[in-house]
Structure formats: structure tokens, C-alpha cells
N, C-alpha and C. Protein backbone atom coordinates (compact mmCIF):
# COMPACT_ATOMS: atom_id res chain seq x y z
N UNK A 1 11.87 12.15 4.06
CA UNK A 1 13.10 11.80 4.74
C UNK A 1 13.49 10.35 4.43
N UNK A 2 12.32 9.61 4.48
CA UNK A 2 12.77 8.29 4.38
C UNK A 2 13.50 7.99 2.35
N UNK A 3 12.96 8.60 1.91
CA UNK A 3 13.13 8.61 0.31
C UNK A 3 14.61 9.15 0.65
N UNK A 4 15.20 10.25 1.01
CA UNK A 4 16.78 10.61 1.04
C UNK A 4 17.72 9.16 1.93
N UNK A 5 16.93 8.78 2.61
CA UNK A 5 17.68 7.85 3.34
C UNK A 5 17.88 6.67 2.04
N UNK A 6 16.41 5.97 1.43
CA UNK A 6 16.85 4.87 0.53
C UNK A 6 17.62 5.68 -0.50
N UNK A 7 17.67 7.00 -0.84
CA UNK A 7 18.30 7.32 -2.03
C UNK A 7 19.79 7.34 -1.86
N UNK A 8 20.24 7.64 -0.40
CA UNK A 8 21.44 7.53 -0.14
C UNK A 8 22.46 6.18 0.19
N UNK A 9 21.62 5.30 0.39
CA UNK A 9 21.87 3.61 0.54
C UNK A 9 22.20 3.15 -0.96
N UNK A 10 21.37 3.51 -1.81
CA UNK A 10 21.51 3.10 -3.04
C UNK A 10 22.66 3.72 -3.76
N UNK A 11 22.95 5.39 -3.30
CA UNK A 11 24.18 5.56 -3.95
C UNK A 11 25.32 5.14 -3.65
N UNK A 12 25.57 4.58 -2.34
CA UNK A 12 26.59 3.51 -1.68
C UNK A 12 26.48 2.58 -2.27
N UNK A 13 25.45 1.75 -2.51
CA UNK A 13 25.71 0.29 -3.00
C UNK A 13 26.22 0.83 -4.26
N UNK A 14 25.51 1.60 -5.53
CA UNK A 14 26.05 2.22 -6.81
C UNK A 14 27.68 2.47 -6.69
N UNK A 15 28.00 3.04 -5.88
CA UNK A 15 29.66 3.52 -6.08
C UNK A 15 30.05 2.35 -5.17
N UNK A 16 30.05 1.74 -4.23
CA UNK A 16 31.08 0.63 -4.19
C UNK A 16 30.67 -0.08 -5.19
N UNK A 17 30.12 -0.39 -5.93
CA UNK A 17 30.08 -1.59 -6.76
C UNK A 17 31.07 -0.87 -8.03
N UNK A 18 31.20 0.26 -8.21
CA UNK A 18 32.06 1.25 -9.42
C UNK A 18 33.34 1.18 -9.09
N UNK A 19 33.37 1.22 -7.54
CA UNK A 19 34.54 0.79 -6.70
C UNK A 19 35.57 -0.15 -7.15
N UNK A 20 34.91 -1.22 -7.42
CA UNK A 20 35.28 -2.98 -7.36
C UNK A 20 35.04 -2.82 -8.65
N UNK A 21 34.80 -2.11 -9.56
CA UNK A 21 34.61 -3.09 -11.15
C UNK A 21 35.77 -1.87 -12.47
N UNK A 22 36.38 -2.57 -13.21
CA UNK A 22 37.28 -2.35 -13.86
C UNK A 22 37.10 -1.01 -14.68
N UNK A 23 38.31 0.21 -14.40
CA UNK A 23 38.11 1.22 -15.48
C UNK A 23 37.41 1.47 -15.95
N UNK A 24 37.59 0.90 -17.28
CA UNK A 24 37.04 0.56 -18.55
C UNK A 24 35.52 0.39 -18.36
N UNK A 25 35.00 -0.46 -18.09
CA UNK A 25 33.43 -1.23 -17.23
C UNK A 25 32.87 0.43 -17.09
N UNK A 26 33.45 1.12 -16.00
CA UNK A 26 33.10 2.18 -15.22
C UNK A 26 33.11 3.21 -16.39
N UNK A 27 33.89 3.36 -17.13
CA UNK A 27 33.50 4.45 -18.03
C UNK A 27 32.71 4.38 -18.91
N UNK A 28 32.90 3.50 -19.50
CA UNK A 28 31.45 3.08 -20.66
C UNK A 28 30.53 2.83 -20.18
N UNK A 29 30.13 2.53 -18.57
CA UNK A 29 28.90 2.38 -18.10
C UNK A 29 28.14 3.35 -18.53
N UNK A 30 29.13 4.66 -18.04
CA UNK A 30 28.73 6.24 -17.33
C UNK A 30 28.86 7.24 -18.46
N UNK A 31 29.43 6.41 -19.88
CA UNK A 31 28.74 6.96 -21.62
C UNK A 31 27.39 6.60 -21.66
N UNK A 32 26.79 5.20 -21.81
CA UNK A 32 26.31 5.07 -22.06
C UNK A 32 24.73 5.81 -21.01
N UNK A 33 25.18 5.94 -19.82
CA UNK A 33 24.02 6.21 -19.00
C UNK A 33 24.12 7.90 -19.58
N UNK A 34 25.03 8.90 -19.67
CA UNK A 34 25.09 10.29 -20.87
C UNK A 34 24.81 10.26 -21.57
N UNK A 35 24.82 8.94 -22.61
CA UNK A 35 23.88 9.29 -23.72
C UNK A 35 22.35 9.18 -23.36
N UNK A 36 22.05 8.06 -22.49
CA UNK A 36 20.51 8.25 -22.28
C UNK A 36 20.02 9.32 -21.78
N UNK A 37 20.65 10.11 -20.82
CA UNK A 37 20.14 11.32 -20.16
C UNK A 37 19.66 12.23 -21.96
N UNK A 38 21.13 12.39 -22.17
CA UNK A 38 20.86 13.34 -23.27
C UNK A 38 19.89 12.94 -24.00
N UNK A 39 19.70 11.51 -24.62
CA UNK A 39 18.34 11.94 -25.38
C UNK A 39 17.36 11.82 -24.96
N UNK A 40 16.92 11.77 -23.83
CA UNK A 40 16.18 12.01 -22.92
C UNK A 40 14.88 13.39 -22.50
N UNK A 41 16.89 14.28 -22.93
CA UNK A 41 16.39 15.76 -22.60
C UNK A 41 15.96 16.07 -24.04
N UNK A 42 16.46 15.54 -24.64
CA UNK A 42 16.08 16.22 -26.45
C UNK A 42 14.77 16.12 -26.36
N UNK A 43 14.65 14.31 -25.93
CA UNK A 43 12.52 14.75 -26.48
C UNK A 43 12.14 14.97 -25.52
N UNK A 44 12.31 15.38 -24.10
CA UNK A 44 11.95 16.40 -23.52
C UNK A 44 11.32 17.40 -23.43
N UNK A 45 12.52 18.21 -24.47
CA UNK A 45 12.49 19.63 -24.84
C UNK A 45 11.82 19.96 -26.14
N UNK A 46 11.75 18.49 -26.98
CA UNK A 46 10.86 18.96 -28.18
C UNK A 46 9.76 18.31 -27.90
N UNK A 47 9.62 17.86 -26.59
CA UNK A 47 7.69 17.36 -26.27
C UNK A 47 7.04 18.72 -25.72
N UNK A 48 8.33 19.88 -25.09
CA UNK A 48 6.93 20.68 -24.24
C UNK A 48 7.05 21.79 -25.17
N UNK A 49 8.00 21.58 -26.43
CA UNK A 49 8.10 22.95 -27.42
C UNK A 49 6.51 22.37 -28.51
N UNK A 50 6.86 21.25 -28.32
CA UNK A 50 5.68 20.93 -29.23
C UNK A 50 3.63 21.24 -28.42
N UNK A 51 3.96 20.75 -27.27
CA UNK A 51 2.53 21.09 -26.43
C UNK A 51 2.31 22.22 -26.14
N UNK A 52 3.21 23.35 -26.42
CA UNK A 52 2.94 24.48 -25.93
C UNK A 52 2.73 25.35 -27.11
N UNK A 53 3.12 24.99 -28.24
CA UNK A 53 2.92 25.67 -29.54
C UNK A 53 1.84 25.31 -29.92
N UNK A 54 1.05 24.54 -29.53
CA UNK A 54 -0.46 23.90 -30.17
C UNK A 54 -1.75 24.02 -29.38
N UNK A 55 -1.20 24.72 -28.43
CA UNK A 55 -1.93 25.26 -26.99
C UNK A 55 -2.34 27.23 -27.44
């Protein structure tokens, strides 16, 4: 419970601060944080294709 509570404080401070900061700022933030997810998931997905084929 307490983890949803700081997780939800933090997404307030996160979006007012997206709030207050320019367009532009806000969209390329939120590319660049999509591209990290995505490659993220790539080696992800080729770490447990790889541990499980050698298993």
C-alpha cells in the first residue's frame, strides 16, 4: 500500500512538472523514454529466447 501511495505522489510530481514545461520538451522527453522501453523489450525478449533454447 505504501509503494502505490509513493508511486502515486511521484506521478503527480511527473505530470505537473510536464504540466509547466514546453510542448516540444514534453514530446521528445516521452520519444526518447519509447525508445528506451523498446529496446529494452528487444533484449528482453532475445535474453529469455536465448536462456531457454540452451536449457
Amino acid at each position: 500500500m505504501l509503494f502505490l501511495v509513493a508511486a502515486l505522489l511521484l506521478l503527480g510530481v511527473v505530470l505537473g512538472t510536464v504540466a509547466h514545461a514546453p510542448l516540444t520538451f514534453s514530446v521528445a522527453t516521452g520519444l526518447v523514454i519509447a525508445v528506451w522501453l523498446g529496446i529494452f523489450a528487444i533484449r528482453e525478449r532475445h535474453g529469455r529466447r536465448r536462456s531457454t533454447s540452451v536449457h
